[in-house]
Protein backbone atom coordinates (compact mmCIF):
# COMPACT_ATOMS: atom_id res chain seq x y z
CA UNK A 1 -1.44 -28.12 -62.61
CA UNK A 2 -0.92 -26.26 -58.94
CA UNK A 3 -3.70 -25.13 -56.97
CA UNK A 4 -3.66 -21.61 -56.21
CA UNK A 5 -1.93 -20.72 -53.30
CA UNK A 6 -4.22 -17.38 -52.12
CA UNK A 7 -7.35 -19.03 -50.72
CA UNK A 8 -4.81 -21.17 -48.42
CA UNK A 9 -2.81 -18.15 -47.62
CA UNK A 10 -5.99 -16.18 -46.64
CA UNK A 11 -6.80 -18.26 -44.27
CA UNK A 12 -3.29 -17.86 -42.93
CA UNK A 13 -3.24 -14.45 -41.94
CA UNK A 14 -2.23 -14.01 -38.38
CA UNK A 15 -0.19 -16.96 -38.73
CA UNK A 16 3.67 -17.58 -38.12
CA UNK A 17 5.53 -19.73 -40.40
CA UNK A 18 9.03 -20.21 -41.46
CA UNK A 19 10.55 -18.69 -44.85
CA UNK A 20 13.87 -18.94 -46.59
CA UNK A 21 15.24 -15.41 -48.05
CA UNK A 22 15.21 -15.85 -51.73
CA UNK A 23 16.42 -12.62 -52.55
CA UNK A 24 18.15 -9.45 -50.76
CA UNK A 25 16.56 -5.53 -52.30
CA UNK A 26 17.23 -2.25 -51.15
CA UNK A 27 14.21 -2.08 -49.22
CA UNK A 28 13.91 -5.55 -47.78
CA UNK A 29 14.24 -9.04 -48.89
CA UNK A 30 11.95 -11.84 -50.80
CA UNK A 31 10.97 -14.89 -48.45
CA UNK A 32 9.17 -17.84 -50.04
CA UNK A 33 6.76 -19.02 -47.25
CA UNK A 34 5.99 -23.05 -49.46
CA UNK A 35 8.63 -25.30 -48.51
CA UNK A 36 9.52 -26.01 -52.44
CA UNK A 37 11.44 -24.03 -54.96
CA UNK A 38 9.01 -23.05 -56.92
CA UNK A 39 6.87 -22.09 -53.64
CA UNK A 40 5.45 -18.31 -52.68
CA UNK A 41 7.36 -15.90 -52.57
CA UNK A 42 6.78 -11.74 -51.19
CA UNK A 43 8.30 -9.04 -50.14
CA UNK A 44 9.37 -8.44 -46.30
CA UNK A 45 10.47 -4.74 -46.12
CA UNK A 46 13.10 -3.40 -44.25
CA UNK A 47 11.02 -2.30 -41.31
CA UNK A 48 9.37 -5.92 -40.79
CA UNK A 49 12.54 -7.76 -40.81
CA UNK A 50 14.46 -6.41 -37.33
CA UNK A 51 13.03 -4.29 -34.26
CA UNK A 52 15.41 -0.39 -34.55
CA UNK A 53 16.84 1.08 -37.75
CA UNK A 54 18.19 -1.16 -40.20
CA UNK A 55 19.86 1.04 -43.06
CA UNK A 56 20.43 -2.13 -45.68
CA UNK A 57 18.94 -5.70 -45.60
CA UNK A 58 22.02 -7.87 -45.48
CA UNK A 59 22.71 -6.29 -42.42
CA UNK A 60 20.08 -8.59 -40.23
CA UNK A 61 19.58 -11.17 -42.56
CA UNK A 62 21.03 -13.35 -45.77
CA UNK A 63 20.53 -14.97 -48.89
CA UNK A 64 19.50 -18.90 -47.58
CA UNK A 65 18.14 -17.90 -43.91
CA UNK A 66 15.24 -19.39 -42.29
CA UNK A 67 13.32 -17.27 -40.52
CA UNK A 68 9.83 -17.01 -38.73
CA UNK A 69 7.64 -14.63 -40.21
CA UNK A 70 4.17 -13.54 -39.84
CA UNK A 71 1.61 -13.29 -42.89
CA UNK A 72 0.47 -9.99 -41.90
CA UNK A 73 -2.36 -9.15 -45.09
CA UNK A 74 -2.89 -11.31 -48.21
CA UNK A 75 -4.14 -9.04 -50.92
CA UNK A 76 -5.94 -11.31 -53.54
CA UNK A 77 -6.44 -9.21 -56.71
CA UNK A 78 -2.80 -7.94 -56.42
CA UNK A 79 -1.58 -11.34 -55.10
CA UNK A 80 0.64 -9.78 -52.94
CA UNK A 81 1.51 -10.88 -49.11
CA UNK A 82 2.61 -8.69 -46.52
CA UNK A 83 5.04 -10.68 -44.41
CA UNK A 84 6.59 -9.72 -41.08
CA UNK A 85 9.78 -11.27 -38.75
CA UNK A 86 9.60 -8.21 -36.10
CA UNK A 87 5.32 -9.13 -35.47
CA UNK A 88 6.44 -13.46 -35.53
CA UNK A 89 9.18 -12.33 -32.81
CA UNK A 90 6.93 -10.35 -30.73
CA UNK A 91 3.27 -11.22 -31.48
CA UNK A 92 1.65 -10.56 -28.54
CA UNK A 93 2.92 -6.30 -28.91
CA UNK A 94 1.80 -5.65 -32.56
């Protein structure tokens, strides 16, 4: 059986790490953050992933791109994790 992923994660916040984009939605895209198919996986929304107005995901990034991201929040009962490219680009300004 896999050991839960949260209590690692929580100690993560403020971290950058690399994530692959799983999945493109009209309001982001879903990056798993575990290097493993079955890793974790959350939601980046459209606002986290490029600095300016993006009007539709695909337009800054791709199903199969790597890119650094920042776990912003982890939200235990919910087991949700806010994840951010523009604050891993520019962590020193957010």
């Amino acid at each position: 059986m896999r050991q839960d992923p949260v209590p690692q994660l929580l100690r993560q916040v403020g971290q950058i790490t690399h994530g692959v984009v799983t999945k493109l939605v009209p309001f982001g895209a879903i990056v798993r953050i575990e290097d493993r198919e079955d890793g974790f996986e959350d939601f980046a929304h459209l606002t986290e992933l490029a600095e300016g107005h993006v009007d539709r995901p695909e337009d800054v990034v791709q199903v199969g791109d790597t890119h650094a991201v920042k776990i912003a929040s982890v939200d235990p009962p919910r087991r949700r994790i806010t994840l951010s490219h523009v604050q891993a680009l520019t962590p020193e300004e957010h």
